[in-house]
C-alpha atoms as a PDB file:
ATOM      1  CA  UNK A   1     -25.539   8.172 -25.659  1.00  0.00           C
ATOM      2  CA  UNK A   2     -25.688   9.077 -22.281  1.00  0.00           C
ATOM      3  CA  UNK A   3     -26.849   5.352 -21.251  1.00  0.00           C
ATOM      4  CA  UNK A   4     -23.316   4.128 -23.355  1.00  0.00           C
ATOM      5  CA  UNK A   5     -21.382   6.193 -21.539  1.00  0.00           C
ATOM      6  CA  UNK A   6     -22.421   5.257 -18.170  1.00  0.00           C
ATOM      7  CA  UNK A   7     -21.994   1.463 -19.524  1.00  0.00           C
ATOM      8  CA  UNK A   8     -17.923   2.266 -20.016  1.00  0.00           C
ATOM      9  CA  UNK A   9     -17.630   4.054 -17.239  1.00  0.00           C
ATOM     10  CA  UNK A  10     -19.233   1.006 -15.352  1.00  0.00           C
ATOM     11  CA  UNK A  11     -16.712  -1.260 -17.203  1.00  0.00           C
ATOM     12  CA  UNK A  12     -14.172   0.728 -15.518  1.00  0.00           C
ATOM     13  CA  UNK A  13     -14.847   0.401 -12.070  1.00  0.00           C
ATOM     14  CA  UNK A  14     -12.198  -0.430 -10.039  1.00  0.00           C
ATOM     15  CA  UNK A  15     -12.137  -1.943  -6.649  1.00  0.00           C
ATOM     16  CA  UNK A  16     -11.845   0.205  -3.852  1.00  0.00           C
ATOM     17  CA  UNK A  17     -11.176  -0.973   0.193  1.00  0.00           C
ATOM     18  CA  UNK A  18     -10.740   1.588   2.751  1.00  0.00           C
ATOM     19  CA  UNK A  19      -8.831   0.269   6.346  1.00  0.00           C
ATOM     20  CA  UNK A  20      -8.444   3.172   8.815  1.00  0.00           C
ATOM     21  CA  UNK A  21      -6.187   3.204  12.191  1.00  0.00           C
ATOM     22  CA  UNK A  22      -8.002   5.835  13.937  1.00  0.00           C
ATOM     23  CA  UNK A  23      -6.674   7.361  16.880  1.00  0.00           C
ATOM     24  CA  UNK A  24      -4.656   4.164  17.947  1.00  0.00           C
ATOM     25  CA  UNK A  25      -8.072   2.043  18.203  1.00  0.00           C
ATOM     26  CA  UNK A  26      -9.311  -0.725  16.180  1.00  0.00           C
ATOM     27  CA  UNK A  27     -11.556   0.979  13.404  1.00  0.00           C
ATOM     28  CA  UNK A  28     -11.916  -0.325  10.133  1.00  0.00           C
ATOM     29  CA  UNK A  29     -13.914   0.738   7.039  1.00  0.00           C
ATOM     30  CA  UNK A  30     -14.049  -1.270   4.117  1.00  0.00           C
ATOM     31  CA  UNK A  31     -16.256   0.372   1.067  1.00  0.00           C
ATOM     32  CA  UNK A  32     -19.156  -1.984  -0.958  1.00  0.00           C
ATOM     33  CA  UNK A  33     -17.766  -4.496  -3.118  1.00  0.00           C
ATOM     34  CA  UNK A  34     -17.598  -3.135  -6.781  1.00  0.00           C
ATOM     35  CA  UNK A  35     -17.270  -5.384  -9.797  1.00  0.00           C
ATOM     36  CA  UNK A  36     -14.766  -4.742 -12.498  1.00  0.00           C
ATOM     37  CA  UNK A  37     -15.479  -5.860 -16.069  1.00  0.00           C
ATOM     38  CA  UNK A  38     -13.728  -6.403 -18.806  1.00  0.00           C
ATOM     39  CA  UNK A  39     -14.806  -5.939 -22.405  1.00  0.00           C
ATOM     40  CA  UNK A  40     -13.746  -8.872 -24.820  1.00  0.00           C
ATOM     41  CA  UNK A  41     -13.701  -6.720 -28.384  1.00  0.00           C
ATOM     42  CA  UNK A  42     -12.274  -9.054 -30.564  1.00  0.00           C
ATOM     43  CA  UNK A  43     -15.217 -10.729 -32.093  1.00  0.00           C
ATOM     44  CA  UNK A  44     -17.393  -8.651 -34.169  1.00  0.00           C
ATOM     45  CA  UNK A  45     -20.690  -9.318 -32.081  1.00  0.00           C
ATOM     46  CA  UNK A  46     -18.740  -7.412 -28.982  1.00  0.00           C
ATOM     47  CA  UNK A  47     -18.937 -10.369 -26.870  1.00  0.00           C
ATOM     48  CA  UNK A  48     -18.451  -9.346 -22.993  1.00  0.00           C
ATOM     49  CA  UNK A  49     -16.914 -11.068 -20.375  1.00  0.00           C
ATOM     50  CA  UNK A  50     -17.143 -10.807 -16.905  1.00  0.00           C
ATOM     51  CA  UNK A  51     -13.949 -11.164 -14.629  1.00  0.00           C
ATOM     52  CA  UNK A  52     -14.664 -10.561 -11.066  1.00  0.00           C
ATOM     53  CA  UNK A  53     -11.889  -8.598  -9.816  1.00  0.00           C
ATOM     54  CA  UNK A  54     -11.533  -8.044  -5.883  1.00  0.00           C
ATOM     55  CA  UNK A  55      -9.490  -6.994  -3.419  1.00  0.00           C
ATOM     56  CA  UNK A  56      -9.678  -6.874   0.425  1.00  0.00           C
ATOM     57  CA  UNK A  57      -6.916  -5.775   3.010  1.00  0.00           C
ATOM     58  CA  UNK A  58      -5.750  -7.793   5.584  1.00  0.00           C
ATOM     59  CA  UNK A  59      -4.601  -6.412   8.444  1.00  0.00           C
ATOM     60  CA  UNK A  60      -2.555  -6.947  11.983  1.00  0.00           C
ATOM     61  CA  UNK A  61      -3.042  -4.492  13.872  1.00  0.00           C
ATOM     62  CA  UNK A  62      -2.045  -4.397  18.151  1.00  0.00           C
ATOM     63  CA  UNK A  63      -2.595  -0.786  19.548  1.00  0.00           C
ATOM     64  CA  UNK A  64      -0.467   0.063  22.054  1.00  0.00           C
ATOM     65  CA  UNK A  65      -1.484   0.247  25.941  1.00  0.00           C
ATOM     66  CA  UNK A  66      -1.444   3.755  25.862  1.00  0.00           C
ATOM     67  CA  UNK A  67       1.270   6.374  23.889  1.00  0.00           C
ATOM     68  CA  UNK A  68       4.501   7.034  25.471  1.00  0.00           C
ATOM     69  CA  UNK A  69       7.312   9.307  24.472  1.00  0.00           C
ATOM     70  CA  UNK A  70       8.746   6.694  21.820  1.00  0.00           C
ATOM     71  CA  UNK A  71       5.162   4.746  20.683  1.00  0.00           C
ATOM     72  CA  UNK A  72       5.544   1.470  18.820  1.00  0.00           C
ATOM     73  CA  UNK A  73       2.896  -0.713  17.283  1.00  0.00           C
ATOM     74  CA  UNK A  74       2.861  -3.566  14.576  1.00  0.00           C
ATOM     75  CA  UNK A  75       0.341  -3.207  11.677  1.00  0.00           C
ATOM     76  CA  UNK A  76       1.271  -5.726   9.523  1.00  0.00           C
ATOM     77  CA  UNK A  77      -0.418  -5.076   5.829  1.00  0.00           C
ATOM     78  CA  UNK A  78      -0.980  -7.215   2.846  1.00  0.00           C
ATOM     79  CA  UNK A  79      -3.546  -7.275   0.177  1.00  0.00           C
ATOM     80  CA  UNK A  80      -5.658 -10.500  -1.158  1.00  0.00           C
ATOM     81  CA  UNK A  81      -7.179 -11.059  -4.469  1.00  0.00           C
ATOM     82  CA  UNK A  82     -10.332 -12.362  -3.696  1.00  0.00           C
ATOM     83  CA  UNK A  83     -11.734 -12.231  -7.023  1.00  0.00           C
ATOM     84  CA  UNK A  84     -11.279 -14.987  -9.657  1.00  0.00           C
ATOM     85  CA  UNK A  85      -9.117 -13.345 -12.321  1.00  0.00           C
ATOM     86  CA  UNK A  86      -5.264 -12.197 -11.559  1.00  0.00           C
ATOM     87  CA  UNK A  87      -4.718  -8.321 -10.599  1.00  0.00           C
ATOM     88  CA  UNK A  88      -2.092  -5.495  -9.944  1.00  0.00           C
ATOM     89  CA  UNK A  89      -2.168  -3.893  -6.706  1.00  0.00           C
ATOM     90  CA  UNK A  90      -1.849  -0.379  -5.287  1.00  0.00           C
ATOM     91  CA  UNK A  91      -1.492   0.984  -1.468  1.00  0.00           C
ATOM     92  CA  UNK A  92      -2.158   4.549  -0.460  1.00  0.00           C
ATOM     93  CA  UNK A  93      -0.625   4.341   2.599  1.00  0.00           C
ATOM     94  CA  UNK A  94      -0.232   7.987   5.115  1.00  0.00           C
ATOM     95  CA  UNK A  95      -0.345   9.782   7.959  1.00  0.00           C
ATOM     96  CA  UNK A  96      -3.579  11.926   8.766  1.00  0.00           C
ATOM     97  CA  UNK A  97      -1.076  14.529   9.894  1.00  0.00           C
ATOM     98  CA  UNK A  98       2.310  16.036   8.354  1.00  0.00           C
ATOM     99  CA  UNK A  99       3.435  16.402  11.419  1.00  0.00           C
ATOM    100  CA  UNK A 100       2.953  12.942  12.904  1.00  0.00           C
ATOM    101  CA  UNK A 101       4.873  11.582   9.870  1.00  0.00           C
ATOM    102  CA  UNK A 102       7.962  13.732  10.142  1.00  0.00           C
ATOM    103  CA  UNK A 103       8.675  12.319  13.665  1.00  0.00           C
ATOM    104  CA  UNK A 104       7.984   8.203  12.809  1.00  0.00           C
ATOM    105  CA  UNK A 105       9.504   5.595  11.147  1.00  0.00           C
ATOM    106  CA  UNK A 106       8.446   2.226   9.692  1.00  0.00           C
ATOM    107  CA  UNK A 107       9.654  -0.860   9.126  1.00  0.00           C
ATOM    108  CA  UNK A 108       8.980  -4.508   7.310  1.00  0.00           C
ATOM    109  CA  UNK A 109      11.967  -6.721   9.637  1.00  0.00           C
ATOM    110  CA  UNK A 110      10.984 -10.058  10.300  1.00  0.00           C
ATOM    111  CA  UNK A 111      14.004 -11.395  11.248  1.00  0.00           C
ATOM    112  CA  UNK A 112      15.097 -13.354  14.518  1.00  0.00           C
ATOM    113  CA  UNK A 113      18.860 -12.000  15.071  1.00  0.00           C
ATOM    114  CA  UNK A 114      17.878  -9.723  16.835  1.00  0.00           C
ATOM    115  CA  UNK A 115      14.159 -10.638  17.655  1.00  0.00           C
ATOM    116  CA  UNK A 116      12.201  -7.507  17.685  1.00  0.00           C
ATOM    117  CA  UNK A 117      10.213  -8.316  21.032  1.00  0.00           C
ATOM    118  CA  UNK A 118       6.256  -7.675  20.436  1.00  0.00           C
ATOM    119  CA  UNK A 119       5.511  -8.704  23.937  1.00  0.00           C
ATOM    120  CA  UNK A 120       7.537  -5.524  25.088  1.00  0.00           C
ATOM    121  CA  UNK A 121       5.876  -2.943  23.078  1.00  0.00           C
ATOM    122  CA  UNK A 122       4.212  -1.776  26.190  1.00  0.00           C
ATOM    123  CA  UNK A 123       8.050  -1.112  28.005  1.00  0.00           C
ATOM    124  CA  UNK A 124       8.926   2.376  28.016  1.00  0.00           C
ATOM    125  CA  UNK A 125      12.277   1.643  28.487  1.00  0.00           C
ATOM    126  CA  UNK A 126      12.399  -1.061  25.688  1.00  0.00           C
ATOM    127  CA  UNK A 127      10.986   0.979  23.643  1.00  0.00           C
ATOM    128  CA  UNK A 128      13.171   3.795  24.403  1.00  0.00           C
ATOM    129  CA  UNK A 129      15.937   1.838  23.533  1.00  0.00           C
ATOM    130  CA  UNK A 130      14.351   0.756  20.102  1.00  0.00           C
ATOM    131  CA  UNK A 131      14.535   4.376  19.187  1.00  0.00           C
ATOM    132  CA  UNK A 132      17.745   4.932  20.226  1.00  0.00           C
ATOM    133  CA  UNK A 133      19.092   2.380  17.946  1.00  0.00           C
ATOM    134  CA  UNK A 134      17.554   3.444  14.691  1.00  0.00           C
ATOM    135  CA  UNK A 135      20.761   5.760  14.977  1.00  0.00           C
ATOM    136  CA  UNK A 136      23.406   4.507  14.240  1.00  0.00           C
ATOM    137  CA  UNK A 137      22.874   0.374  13.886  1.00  0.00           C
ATOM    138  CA  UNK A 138      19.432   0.492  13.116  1.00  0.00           C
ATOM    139  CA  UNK A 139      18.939  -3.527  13.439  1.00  0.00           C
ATOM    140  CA  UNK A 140      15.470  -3.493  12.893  1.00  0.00           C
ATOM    141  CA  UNK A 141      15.157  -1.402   9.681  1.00  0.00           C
ATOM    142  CA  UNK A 142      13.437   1.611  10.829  1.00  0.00           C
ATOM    143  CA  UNK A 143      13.358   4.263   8.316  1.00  0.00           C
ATOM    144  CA  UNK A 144      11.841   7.506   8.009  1.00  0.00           C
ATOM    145  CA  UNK A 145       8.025   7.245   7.352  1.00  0.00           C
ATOM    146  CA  UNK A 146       8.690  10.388   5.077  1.00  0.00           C
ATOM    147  CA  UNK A 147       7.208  10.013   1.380  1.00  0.00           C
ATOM    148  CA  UNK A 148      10.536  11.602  -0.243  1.00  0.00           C
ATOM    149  CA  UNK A 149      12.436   9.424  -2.334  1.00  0.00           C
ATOM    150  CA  UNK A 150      15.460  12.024  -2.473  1.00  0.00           C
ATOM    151  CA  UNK A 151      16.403  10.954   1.115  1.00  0.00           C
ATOM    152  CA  UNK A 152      18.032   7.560   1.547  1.00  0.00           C
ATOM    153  CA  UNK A 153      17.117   6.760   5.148  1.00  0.00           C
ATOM    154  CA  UNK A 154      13.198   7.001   3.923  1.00  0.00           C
ATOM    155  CA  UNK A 155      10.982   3.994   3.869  1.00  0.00           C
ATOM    156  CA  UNK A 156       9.978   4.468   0.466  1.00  0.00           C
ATOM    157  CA  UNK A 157      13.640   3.775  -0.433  1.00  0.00           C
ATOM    158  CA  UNK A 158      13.731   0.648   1.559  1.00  0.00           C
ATOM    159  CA  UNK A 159      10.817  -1.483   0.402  1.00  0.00           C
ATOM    160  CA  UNK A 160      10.129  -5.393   0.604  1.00  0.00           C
ATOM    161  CA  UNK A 161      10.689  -7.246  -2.907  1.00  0.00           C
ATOM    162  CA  UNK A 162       8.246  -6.518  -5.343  1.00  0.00           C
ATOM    163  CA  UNK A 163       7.098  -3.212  -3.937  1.00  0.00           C
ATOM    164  CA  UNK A 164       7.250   0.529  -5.744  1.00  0.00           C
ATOM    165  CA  UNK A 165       6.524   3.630  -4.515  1.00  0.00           C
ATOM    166  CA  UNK A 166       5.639   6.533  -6.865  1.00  0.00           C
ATOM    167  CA  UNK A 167       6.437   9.775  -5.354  1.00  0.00           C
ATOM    168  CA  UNK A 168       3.986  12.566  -5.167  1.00  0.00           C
ATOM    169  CA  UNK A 169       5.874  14.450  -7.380  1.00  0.00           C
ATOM    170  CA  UNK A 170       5.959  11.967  -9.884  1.00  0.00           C
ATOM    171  CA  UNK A 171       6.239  13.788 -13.671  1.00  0.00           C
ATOM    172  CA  UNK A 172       5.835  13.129 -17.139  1.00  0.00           C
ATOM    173  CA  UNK A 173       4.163   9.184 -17.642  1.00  0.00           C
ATOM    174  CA  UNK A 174       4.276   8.379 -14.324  1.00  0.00           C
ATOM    175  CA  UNK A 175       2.381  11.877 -12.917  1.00  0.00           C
ATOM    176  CA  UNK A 176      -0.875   9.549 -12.846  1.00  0.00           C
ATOM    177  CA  UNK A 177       0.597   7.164 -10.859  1.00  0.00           C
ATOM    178  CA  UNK A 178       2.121   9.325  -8.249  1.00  0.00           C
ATOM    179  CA  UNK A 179       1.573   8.724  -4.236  1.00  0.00           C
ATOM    180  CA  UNK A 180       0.859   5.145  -4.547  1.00  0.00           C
ATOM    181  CA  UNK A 181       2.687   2.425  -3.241  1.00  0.00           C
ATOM    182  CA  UNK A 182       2.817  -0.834  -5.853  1.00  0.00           C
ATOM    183  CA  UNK A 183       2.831  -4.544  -5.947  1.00  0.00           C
ATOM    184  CA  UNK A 184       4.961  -5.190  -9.186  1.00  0.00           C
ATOM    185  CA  UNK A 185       3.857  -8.807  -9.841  1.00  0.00           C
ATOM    186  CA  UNK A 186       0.832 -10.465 -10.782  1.00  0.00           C
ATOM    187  CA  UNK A 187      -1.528 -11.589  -8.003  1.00  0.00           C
ATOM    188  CA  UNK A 188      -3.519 -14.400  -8.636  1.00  0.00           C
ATOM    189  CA  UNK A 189      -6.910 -15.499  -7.783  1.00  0.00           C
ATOM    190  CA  UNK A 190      -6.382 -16.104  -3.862  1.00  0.00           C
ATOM    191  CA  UNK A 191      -2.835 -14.819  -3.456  1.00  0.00           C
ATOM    192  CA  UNK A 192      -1.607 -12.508  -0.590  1.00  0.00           C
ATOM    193  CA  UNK A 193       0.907  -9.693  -1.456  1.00  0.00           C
ATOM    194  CA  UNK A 194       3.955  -9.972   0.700  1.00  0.00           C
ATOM    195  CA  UNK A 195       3.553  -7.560   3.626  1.00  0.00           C
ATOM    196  CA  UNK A 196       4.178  -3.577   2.647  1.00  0.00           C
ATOM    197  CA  UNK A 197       4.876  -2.852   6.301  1.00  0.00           C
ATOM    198  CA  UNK A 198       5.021  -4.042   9.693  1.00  0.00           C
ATOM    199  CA  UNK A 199       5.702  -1.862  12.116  1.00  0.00           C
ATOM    200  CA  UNK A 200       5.423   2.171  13.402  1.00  0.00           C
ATOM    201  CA  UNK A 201       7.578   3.911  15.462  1.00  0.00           C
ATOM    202  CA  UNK A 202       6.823   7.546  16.159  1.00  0.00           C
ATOM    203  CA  UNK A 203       9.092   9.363  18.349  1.00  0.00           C
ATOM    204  CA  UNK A 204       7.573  12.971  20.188  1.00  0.00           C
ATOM    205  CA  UNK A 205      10.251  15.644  21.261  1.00  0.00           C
ATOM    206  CA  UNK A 206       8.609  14.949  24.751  1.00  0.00           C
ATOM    207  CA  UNK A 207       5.132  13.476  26.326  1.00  0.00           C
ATOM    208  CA  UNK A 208       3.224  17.187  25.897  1.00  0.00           C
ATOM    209  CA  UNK A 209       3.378  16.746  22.431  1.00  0.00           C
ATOM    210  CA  UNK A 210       1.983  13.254  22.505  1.00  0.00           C
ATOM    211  CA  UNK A 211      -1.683  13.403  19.898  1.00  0.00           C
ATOM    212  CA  UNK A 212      -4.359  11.244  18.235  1.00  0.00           C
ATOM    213  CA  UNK A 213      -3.205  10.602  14.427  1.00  0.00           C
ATOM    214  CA  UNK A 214      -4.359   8.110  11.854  1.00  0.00           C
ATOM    215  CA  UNK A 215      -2.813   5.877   9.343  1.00  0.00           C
ATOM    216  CA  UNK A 216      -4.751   5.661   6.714  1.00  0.00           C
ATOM    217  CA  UNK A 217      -4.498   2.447   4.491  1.00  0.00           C
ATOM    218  CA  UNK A 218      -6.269   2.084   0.927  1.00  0.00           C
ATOM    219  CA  UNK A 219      -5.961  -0.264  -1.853  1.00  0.00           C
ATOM    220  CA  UNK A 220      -7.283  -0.717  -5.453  1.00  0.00           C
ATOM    221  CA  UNK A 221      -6.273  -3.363  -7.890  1.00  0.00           C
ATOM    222  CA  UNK A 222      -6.976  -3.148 -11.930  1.00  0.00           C
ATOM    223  CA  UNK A 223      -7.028  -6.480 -14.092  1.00  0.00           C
ATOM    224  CA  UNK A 224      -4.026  -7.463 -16.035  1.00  0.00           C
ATOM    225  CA  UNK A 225      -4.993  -7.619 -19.320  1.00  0.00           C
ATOM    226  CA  UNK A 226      -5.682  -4.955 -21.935  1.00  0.00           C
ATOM    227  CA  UNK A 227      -9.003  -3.936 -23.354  1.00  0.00           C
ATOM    228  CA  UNK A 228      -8.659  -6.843 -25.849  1.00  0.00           C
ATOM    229  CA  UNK A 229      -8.079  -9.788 -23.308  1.00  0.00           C
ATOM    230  CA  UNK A 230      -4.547 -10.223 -23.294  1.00  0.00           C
ATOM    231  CA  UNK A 231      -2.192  -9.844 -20.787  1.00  0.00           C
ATOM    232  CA  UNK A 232       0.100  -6.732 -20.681  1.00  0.00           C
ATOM    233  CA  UNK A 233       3.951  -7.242 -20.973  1.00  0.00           C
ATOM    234  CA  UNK A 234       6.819  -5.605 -20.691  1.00  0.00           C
ATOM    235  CA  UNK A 235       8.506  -3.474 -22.875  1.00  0.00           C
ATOM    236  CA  UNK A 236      11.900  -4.393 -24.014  1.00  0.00           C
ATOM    237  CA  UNK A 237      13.347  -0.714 -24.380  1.00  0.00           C
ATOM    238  CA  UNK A 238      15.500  -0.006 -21.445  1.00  0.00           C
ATOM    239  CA  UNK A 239      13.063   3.207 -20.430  1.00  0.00           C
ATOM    240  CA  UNK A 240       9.634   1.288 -21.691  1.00  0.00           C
ATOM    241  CA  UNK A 241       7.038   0.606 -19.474  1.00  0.00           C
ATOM    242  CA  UNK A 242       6.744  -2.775 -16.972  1.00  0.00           C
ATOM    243  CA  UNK A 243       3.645  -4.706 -17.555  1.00  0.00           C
ATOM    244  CA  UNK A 244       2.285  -3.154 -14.332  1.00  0.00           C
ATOM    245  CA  UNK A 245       2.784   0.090 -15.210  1.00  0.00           C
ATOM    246  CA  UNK A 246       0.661  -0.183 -18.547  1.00  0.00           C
ATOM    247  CA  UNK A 247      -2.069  -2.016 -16.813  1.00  0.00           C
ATOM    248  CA  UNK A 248      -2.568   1.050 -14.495  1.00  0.00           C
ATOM    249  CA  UNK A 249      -1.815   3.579 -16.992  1.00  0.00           C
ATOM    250  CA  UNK A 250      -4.620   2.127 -19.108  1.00  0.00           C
ATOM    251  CA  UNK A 251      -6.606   2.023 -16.639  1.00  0.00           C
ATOM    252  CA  UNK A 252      -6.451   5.879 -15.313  1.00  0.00           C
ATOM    253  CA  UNK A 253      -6.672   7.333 -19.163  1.00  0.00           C
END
């Protein structure tokens, strides 16, 4: 029995990469590669198939020169399916400190009118000015890195098409989703997600308060069909479930 058991629970196993920004330096750590598969039930010999579901983060990342008052620095994230069977994806994306997050803002613009100058990350004064603009034009779509979806000037509020984001507080169906930031659509075998986010702007009261943080990045995807091999679909019911939703819900039980 206890031999079945671990058999299901190997079934389950979900795909899990780990990128970490630590202290503004290039460090990444990605966890082993972990297969996913996918029990075929409807014939009465319990054929199995295997899909090989994958994920891996990909990741542009320029540290700044050094931290100044107003710190900027792109880290441009999007998630591949490297496996050979379509997936749902899901970012836990956060600060290693409360603090840290309070006093930054991100944003996804990739526009050209007006060109948000990489080359002059390493300005203080440009930078400076960046900051002072998030109030009250805001041309670059900064928003406040804060995970509360009650306030309307918070990222989570403000995502690219085709991205959720689950608050933490997240009750009754959705409680087992909650903190995680998802890709709505199908991703198929080789597919990038659009990017989640580009850039980060944190903002100290003054240089003495200036600290090592991390951003912590994580994604898992889950296949998008059901235990019986077919694909999950939406509900028709104005307050059913999306296709996405199920797939993770079904997952997590």
């Amino acid at each position: 029995m206890a031999e079945k058991e671990g058999q299901n629970s190997e079934k389950k196993a979900r795909k899990k990469y780990l990128g970490v920004l630590l202290g503004l330096a290039v460090i990444a750590i990605s966890s082993a590669i972990v297969y996913a598969y996918l029990k075929d039930d409807k014939h009465t010999l319990n054929e199995v198939t295997i899909g090989n579901n994958t994920i891996e983060i990909q990741e542009e990342f320029v540290p700044p020169v050094k931290q100044l008052k107003n710190t900027i620095f792109k880290k441009k994230v999007q998630v591949k399916n490297t496996g050979n069977v379509s997936c749902y994806v899901r970012v836990y994306a956060d600060f290693s400190d409360g603090e840290i997050r309070k006093i930054s803002y991100i944003s996804n613009y990739s526009g050209t009118d007006p060109v948000l100058d990489e080359a002059q990350f390493s300005d203080e004064t440009y930078v400076d000015s960046l900051a002072d603009r998030i109030t009250p034009d805001n041309p670059y779509h900064f928003y406040k890195a804060d995970r509360d979806t009650t306030g309307s000037d918070n990222y989570v509020n403000h995502l690219p098409e085709g991205w959720v984001f689950i608050p933490d507080d997240a009750t009754g169906g959705d409680t087992a989703l909650s903190g995680y930031y998802y890709y709505t659509k199908k991703v198929a075998p080789g597919e990038v997600t659009p990017s989640l986010f580009r850039y980060f702007l944190t903002t100290y009261p003054d240089t003495d308060h200036i600290q090592q943080f991390d951003v912590l990045i994580y994604a898992e995807s889950v296949q998008v069909t059901d235990s019986n091999g077919y694909d999950f679909t939406d509900d028709t019911a104005p307050d059913g479930d999306a296709a996405w939703k199920k797939a993770w819900k079904a997952f997590l039980q």
